[in-house]
Protein backbone atom coordinates (compact mmCIF):
# COMPACT_ATOMS: atom_id res chain seq x y z
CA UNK A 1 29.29 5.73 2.49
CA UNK A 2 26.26 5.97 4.56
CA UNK A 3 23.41 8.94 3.53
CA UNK A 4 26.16 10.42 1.42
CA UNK A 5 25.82 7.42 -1.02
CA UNK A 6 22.22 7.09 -0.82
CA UNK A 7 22.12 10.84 -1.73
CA UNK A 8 24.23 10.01 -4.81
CA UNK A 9 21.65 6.99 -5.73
CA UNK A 10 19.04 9.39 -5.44
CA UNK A 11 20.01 12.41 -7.54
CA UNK A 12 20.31 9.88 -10.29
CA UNK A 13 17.74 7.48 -10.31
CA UNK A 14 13.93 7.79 -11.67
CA UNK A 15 11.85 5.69 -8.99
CA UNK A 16 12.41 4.42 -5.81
CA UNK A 17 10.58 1.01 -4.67
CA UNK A 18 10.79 0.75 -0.55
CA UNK A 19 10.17 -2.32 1.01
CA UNK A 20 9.96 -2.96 4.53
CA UNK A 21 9.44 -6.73 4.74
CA UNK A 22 8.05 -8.08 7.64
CA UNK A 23 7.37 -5.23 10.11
CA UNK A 24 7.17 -8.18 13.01
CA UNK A 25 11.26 -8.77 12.36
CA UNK A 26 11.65 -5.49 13.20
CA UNK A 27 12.63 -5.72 16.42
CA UNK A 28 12.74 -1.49 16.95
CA UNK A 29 9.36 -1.29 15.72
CA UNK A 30 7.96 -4.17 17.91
CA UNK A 31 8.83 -1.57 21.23
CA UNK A 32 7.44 1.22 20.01
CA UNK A 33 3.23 1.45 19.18
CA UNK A 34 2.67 4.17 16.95
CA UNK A 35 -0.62 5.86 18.03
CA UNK A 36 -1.89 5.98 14.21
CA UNK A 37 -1.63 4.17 10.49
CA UNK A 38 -0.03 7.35 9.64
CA UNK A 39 2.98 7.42 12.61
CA UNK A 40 3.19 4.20 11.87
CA UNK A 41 3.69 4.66 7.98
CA UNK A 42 6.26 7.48 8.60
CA UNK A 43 8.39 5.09 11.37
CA UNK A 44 8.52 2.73 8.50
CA UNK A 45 9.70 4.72 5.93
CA UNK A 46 12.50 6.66 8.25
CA UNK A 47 14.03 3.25 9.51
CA UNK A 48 13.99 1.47 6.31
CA UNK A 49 15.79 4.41 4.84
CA UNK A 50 18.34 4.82 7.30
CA UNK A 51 18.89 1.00 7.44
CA UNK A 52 19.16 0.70 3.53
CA UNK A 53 21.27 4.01 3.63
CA UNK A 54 23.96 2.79 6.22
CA UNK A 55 24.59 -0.32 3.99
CA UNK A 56 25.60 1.51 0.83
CA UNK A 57 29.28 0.34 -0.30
CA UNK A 58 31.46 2.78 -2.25
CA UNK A 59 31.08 0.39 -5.32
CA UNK A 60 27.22 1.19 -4.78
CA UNK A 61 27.43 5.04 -5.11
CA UNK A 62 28.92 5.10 -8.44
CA UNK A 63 25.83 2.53 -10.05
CA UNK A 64 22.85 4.19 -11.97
CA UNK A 65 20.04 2.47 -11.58
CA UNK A 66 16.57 3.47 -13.05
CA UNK A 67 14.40 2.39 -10.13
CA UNK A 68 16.18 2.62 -6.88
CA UNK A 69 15.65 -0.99 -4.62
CA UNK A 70 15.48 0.16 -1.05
CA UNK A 71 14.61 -2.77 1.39
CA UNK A 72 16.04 -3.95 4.33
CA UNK A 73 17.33 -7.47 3.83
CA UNK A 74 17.17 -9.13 7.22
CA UNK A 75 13.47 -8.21 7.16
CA UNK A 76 12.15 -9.56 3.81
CA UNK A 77 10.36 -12.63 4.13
CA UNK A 78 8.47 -14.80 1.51
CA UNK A 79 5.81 -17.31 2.13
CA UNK A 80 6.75 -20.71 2.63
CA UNK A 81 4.73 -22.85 -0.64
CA UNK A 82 4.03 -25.47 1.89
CA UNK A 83 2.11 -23.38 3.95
CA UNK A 84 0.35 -21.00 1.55
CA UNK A 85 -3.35 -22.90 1.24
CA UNK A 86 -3.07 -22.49 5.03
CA UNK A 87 -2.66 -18.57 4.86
CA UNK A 88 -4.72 -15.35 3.79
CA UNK A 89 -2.42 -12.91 2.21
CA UNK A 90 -4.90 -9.03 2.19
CA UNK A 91 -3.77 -5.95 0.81
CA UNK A 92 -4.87 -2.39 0.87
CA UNK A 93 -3.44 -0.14 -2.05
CA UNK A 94 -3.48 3.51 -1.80
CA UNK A 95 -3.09 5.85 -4.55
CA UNK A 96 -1.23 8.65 -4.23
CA UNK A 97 0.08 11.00 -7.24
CA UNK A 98 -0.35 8.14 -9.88
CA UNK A 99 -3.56 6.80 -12.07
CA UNK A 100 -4.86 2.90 -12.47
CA UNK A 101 -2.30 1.50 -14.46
CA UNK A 102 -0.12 1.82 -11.34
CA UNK A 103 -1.96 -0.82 -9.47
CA UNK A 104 -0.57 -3.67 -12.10
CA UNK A 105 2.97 -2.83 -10.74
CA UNK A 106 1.50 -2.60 -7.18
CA UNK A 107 0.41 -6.26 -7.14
CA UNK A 108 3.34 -7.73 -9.08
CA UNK A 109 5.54 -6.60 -6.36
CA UNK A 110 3.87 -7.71 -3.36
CA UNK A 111 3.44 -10.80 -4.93
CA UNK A 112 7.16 -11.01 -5.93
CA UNK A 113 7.66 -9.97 -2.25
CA UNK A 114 5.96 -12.38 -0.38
CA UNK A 115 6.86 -15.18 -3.24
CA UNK A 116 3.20 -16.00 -3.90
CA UNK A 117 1.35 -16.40 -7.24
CA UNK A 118 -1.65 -14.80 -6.43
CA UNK A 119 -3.18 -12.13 -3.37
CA UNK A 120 -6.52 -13.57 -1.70
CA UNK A 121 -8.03 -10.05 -1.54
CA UNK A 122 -7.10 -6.30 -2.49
CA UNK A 123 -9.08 -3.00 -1.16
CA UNK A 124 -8.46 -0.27 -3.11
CA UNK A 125 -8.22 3.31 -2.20
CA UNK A 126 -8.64 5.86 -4.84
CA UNK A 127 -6.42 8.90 -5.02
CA UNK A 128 -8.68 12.02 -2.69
CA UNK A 129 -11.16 13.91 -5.26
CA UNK A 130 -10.84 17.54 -5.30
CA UNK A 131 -12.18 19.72 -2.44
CA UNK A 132 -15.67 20.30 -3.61
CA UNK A 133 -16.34 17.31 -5.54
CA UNK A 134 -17.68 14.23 -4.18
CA UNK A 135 -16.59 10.25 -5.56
CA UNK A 136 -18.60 9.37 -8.35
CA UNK A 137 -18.34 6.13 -10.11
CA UNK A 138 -17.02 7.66 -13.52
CA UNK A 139 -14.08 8.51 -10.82
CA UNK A 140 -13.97 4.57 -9.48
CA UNK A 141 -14.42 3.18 -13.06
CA UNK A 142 -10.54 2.62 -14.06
CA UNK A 143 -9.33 1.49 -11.06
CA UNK A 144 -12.00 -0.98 -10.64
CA UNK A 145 -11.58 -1.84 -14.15
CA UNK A 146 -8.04 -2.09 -13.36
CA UNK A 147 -8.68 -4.61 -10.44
CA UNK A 148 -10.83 -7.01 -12.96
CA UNK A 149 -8.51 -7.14 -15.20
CA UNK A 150 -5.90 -8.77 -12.26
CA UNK A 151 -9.02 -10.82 -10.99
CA UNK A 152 -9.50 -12.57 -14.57
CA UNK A 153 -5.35 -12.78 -14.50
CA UNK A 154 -5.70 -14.83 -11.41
CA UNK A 155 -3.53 -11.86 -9.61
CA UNK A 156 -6.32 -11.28 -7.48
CA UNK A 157 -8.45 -13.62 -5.82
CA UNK A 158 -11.47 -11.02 -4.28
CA UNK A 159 -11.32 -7.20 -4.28
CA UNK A 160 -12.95 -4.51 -2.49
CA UNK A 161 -13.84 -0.70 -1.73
CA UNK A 162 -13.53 1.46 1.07
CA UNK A 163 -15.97 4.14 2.77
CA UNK A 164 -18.13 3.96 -0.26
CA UNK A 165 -21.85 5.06 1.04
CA UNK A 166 -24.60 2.90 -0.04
CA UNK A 167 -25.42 4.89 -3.25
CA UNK A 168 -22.35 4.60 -4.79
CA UNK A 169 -21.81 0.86 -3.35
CA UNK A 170 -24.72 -0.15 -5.19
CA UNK A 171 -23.93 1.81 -8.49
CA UNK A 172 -20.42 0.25 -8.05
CA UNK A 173 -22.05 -3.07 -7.92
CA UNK A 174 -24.50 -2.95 -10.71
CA UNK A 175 -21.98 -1.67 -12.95
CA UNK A 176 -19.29 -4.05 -12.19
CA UNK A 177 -18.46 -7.52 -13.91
CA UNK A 178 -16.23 -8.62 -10.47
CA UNK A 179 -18.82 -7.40 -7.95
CA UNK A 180 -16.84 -5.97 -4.71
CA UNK A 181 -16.32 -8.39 -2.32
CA UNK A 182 -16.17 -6.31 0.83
CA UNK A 183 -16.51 -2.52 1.98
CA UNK A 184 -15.00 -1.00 4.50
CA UNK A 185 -15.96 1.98 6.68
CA UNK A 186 -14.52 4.24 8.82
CA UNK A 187 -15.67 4.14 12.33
CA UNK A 188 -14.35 7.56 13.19
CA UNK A 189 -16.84 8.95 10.53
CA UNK A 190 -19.85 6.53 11.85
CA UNK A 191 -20.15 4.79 15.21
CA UNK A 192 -22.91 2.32 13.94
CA UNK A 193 -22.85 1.19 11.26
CA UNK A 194 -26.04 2.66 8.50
CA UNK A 195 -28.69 0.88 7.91
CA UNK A 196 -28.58 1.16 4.53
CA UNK A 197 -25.21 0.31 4.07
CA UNK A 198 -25.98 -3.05 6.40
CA UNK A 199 -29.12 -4.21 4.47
CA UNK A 200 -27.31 -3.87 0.92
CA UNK A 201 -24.55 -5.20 1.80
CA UNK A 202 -26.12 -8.31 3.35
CA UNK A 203 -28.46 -8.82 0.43
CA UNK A 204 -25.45 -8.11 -2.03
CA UNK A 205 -23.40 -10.44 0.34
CA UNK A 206 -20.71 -8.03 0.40
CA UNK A 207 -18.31 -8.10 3.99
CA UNK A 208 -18.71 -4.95 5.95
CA UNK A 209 -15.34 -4.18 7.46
CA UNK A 210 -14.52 -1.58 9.76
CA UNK A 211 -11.09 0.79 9.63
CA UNK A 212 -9.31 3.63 11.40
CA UNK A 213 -6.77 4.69 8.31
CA UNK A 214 -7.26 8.48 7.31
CA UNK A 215 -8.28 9.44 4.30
CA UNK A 216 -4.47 9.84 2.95
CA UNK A 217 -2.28 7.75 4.36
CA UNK A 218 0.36 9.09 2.88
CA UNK A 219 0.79 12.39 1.09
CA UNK A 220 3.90 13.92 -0.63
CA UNK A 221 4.31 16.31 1.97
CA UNK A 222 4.70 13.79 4.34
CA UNK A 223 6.57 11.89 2.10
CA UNK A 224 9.21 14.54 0.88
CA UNK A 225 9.36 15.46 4.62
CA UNK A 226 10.53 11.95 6.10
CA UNK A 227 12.51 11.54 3.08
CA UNK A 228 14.19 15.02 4.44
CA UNK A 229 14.73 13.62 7.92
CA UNK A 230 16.05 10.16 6.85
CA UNK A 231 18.57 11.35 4.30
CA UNK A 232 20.76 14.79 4.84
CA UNK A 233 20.38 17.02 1.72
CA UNK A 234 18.45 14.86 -0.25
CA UNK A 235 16.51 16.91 -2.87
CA UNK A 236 13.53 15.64 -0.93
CA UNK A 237 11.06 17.81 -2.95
CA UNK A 238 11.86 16.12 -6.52
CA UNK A 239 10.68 13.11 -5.14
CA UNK A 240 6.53 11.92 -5.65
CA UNK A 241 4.87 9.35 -4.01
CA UNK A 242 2.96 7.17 -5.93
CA UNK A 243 1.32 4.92 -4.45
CA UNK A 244 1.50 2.45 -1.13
CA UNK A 245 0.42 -1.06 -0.22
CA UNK A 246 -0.18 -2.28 3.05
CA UNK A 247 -0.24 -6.35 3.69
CA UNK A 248 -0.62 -8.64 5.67
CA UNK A 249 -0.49 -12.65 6.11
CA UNK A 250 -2.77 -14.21 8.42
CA UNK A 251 -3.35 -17.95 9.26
CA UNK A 252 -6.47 -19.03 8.45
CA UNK A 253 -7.35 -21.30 11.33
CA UNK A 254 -5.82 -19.11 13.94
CA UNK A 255 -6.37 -15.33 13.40
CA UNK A 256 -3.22 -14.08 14.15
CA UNK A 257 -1.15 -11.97 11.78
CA UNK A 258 1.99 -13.78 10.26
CA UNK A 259 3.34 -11.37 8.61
CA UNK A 260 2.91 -7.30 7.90
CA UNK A 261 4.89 -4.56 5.68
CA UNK A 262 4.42 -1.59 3.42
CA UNK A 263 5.50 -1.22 -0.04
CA UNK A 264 5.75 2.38 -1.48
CA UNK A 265 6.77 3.43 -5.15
CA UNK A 266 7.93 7.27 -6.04
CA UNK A 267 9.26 8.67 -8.40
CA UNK A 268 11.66 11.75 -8.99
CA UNK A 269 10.45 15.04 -11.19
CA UNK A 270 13.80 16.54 -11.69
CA UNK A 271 13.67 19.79 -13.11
């Protein structure tokens, strides 16, 4: 059936889930470095599409299913129980065209994904504020609130922000009952670290981490356009992203990276 079915699956469901499992048992993606988070994001989403889409039987096309699974099965991976005191499993949620109560969702399936009970630390990334307004905390507020909620759940071990200033990092932390855990910052925005920043965050004992992911990773154009490319005539433009979740597993005692993958949720505005 190939794109032709995945079409079909398309034009009637409401959401799409994509999961790439592990990116490092992908053996395409291993040869080619993409030169940013973004190419990279893109690459992910085309060749999970296409491989999804080119396994679609003919008893496939005629289901309707309310949110659409795609994943590619040779590449999911869970976490072995045995090994998971021995492993750090980080995540960094973007949101995209959706509000706080998506993030719920966004951690029950990476956790369902990797098979673990629990993620040792989230960094959340708010949707962009409008041109002309700057981040506020009354903009922070629900997703943080969102975040403590999976922190007293035990869904969430530690949570964090990124390329909050050290104004709104300390408002953020006085307000807070789960005090951020970590911060990151952009180095293409600052090539030393400020001062500021540095002596809060030691006194606050908050982890100063650095980054290079733009400030949307992923945006509907892109999304709709590499939806475009992956699957001929799809009605790319009823489909929203809503948000995306980068993780990865790393072992504890070694450093290296186990394990890395995306997982993106849309969903379709038909007309």
């Amino acid at each position: 059936m190939g794109t032709e079915g995945a079409r079909a699956l398309l034009e009637r469901a409401g959401r799409l889930t994509l999961q790439t499992g592990n990116l490092l048992n992908w053996g395409c993606l291993r040869k080619k470095c993409p030169a940013t988070p973004g190419e990279e994001v893109r690459d992910c989403i085309q060749k999970t599409l296409t491989e999804w889409s080119s396994k679609i039987s003919q008893d496939q096309n005629q289901e309707t299913l309310e949110v659409l699974e795609c994943t590619v099965a040779q590449a999911m991976e869970k976490i072995n129980p045995e090994e998971r005191d021995e492993l750090k499993v980080s995540a960094k949620l973007f949101i995209v065209g959706s509000n706080s109560s998506s993030i719920r969702d966004a951690v029950d399936l990476a956790c369902s994904a990797l098979g673990v009970a629990q993620l040792d630390s989230v960094i959340i990334v708010p949707p962009p504020v409008e041109d002309g307004t700057n981040l506020s905390l009354e903009y922070l507020q629900p997703y943080w609130k969102e975040l403590e909620n999976l922190v007293q759940n035990k869904k969430i071990v530690a949570i964090g922000t990124s390329d909050l200033d050290k104004t709104l990092l300390e408002q953020l932390y006085l307000w807070a009952q789960v005090k951020p855990s970590s911060n990151q910052v952009n180095l293409a925005s600052c090539c030393v670290m400020p001062p500021d920043l540095t002596a809060f965050a030691k006194e606050c004992d908050i982890q100063l981490l650095t980054h290079n992911d733009p400030k949307e990773l992923l945006c509907e154009a892109s999304f709709q356009e590499v939806l475009q490319e992956s699957i001929q005539n799809v009605k790319a433009n009823e489909w929203i992203p809503l948000w995306l979740l980068r993780y990865s597993v790393i072992v504890k005692s070694r450093g290296i990276i186990k394990s890395k993958g995306y997982i993106i949720q849309a969903k379709r505005n038909a007309s």
